[in-house]
Protein backbone atom coordinates (compact mmCIF):
# COMPACT_ATOMS: atom_id res chain seq x y z
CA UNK A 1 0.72 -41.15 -83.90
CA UNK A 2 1.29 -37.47 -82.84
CA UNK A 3 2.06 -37.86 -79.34
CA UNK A 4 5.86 -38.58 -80.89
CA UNK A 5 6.05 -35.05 -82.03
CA UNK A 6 5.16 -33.26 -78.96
CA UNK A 7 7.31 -30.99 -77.36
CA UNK A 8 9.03 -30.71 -80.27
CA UNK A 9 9.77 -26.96 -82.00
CA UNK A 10 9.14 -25.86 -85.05
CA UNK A 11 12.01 -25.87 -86.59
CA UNK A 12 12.75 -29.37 -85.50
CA UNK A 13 8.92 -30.60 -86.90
CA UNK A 14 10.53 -29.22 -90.36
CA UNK A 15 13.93 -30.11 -90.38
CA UNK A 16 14.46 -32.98 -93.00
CA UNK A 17 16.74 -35.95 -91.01
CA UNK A 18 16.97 -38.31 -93.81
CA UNK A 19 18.70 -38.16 -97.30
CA UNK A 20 15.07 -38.41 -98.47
CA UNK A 21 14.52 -35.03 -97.35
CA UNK A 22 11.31 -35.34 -95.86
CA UNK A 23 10.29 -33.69 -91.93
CA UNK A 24 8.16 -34.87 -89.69
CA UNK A 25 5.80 -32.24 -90.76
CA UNK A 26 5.88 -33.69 -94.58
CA UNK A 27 5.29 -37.18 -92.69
CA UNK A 28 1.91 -36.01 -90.83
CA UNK A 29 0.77 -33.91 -94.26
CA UNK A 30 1.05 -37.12 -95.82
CA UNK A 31 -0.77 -39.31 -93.74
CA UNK A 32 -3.34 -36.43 -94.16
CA UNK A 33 -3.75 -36.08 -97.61
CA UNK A 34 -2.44 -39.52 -99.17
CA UNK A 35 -3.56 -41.75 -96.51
CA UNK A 36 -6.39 -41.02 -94.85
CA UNK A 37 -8.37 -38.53 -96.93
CA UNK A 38 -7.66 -40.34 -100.29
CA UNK A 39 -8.11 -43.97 -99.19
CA UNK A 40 -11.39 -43.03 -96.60
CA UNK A 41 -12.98 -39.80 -97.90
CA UNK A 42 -12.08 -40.56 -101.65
CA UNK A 43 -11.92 -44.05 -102.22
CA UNK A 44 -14.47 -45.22 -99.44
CA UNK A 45 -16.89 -42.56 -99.15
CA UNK A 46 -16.67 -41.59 -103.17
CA UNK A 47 -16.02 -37.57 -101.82
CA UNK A 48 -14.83 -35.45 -105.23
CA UNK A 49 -11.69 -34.14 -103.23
CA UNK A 50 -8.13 -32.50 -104.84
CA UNK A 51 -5.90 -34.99 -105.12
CA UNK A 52 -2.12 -34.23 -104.22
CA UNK A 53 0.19 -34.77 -107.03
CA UNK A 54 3.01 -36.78 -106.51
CA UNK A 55 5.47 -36.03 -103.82
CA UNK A 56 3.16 -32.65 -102.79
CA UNK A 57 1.63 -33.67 -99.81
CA UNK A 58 4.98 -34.26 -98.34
CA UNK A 59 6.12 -30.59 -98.63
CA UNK A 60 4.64 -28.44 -96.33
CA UNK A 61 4.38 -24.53 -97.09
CA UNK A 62 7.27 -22.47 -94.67
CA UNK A 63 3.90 -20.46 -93.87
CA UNK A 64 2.08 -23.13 -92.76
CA UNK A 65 1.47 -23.02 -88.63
CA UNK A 66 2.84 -26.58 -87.86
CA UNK A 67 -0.52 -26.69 -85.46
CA UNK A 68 -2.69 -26.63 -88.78
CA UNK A 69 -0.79 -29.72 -89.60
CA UNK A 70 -1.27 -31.48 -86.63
CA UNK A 71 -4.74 -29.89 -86.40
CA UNK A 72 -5.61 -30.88 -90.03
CA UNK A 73 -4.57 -35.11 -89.25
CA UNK A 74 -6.24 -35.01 -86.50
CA UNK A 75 -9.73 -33.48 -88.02
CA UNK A 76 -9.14 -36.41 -90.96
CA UNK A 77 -8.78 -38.90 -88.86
CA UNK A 78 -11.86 -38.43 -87.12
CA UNK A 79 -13.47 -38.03 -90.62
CA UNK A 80 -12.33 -41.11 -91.18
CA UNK A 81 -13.64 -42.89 -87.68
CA UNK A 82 -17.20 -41.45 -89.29
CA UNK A 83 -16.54 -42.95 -92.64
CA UNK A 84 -15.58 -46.51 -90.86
CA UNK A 85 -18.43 -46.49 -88.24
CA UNK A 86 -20.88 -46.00 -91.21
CA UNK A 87 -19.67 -48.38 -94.00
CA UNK A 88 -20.09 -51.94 -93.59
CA UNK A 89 -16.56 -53.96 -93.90
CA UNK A 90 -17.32 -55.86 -96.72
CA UNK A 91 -18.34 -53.00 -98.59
CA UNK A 92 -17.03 -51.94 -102.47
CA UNK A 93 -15.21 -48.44 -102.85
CA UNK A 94 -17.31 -45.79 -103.96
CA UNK A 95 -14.92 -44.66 -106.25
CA UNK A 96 -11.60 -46.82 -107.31
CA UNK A 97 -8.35 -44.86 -108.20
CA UNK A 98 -7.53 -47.11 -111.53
CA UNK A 99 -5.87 -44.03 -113.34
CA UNK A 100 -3.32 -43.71 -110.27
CA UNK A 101 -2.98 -47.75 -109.51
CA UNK A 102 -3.70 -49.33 -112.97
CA UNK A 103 -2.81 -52.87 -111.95
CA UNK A 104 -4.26 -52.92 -107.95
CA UNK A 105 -7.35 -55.00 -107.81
CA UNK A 106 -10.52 -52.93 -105.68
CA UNK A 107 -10.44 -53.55 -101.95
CA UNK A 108 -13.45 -53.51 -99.62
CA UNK A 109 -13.23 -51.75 -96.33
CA UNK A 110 -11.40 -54.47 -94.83
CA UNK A 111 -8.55 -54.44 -96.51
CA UNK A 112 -8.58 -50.74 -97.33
CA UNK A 113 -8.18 -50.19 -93.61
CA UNK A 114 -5.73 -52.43 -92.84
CA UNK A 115 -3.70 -50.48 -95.48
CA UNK A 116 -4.37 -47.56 -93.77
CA UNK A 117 -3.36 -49.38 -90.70
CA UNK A 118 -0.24 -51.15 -92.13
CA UNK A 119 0.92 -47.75 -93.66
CA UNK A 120 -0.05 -45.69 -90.51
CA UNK A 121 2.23 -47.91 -88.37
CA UNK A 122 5.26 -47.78 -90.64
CA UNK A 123 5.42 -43.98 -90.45
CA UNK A 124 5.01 -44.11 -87.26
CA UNK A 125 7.93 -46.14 -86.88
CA UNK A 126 9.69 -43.39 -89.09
CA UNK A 127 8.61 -40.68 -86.58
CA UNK A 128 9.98 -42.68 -83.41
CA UNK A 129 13.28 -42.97 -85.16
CA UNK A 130 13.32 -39.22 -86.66
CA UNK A 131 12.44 -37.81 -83.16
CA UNK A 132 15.35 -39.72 -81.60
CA UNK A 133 17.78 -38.68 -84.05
CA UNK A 134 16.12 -34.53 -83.48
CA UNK A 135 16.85 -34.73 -79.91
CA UNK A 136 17.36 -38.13 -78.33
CA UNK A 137 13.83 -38.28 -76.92
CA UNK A 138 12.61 -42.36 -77.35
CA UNK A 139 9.15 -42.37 -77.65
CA UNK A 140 7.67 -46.17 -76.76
CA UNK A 141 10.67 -47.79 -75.24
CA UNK A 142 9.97 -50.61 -72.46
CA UNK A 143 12.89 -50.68 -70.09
């Protein structure tokens, strides 16, 4: 997931590319905070954690190194590897977020990783294609 973003300055981690407005910084704080601590640490583990607020997680703080960033995903990912190895797959949610998805039925780990998965590899389809348009570099490309 990262390995897209190396070399890459600072400025260019934070530069918005799309009319959306979000940088590849916002895209990793995401993943962070609204992917893999809310759906593993919340939702699977039941862990009282702050909860971003709508589009917050995708706006990261001019003050912020971009190495916490990077740092921070990769500490919450390994979190989540703990949570995983320790939970069987068939397992309920500890906690179910009905007050932010009223109408989504709970999913057991199973499925709750494969949405992590399934969201994981879309954004990191966004990164390949926001690095090329920063500075040309093509990440995974097979000649």
């Amino acid at each position: 997931m990262l390995s897209v973003l190396d070399g890459l300055p600072d400025e260019a981690l934070r530069r918005p590319i799309l009319p959306s407005g979000w940088s590849c910084l916002g895209l990793v704080q995401h993943l962070t905070l609204d992917v893999e601590r809310f759906w593993l640490r919340a939702v699977v583990a039941g862990e009282d954690i702050d909860l971003a607020d709508g589009d917050q997680a995708w706006e990261v703080d001019a003050g912020t190194p971009a190495e916490a960033v990077l740092s921070a995903y990769r500490a919450e990912a390994e979190r989540s590897d703990a949570i995983i190895t320790a939970t069987a797959l068939d397992a309920a949610p500890a906690w179910w977020p009905s007050e932010v998805f009223p109408d989504l039925p709970e999913r057991d780990l199973r499925t709750t990783v494969l949405h992590v998965l399934t969201e994981t590899a879309c954004h990191a389809g966004h990164l390949d294609a926001a690095r090329e348009l920063l500075d040309g570099h093509q990440h995974l490309v097979l000649a």
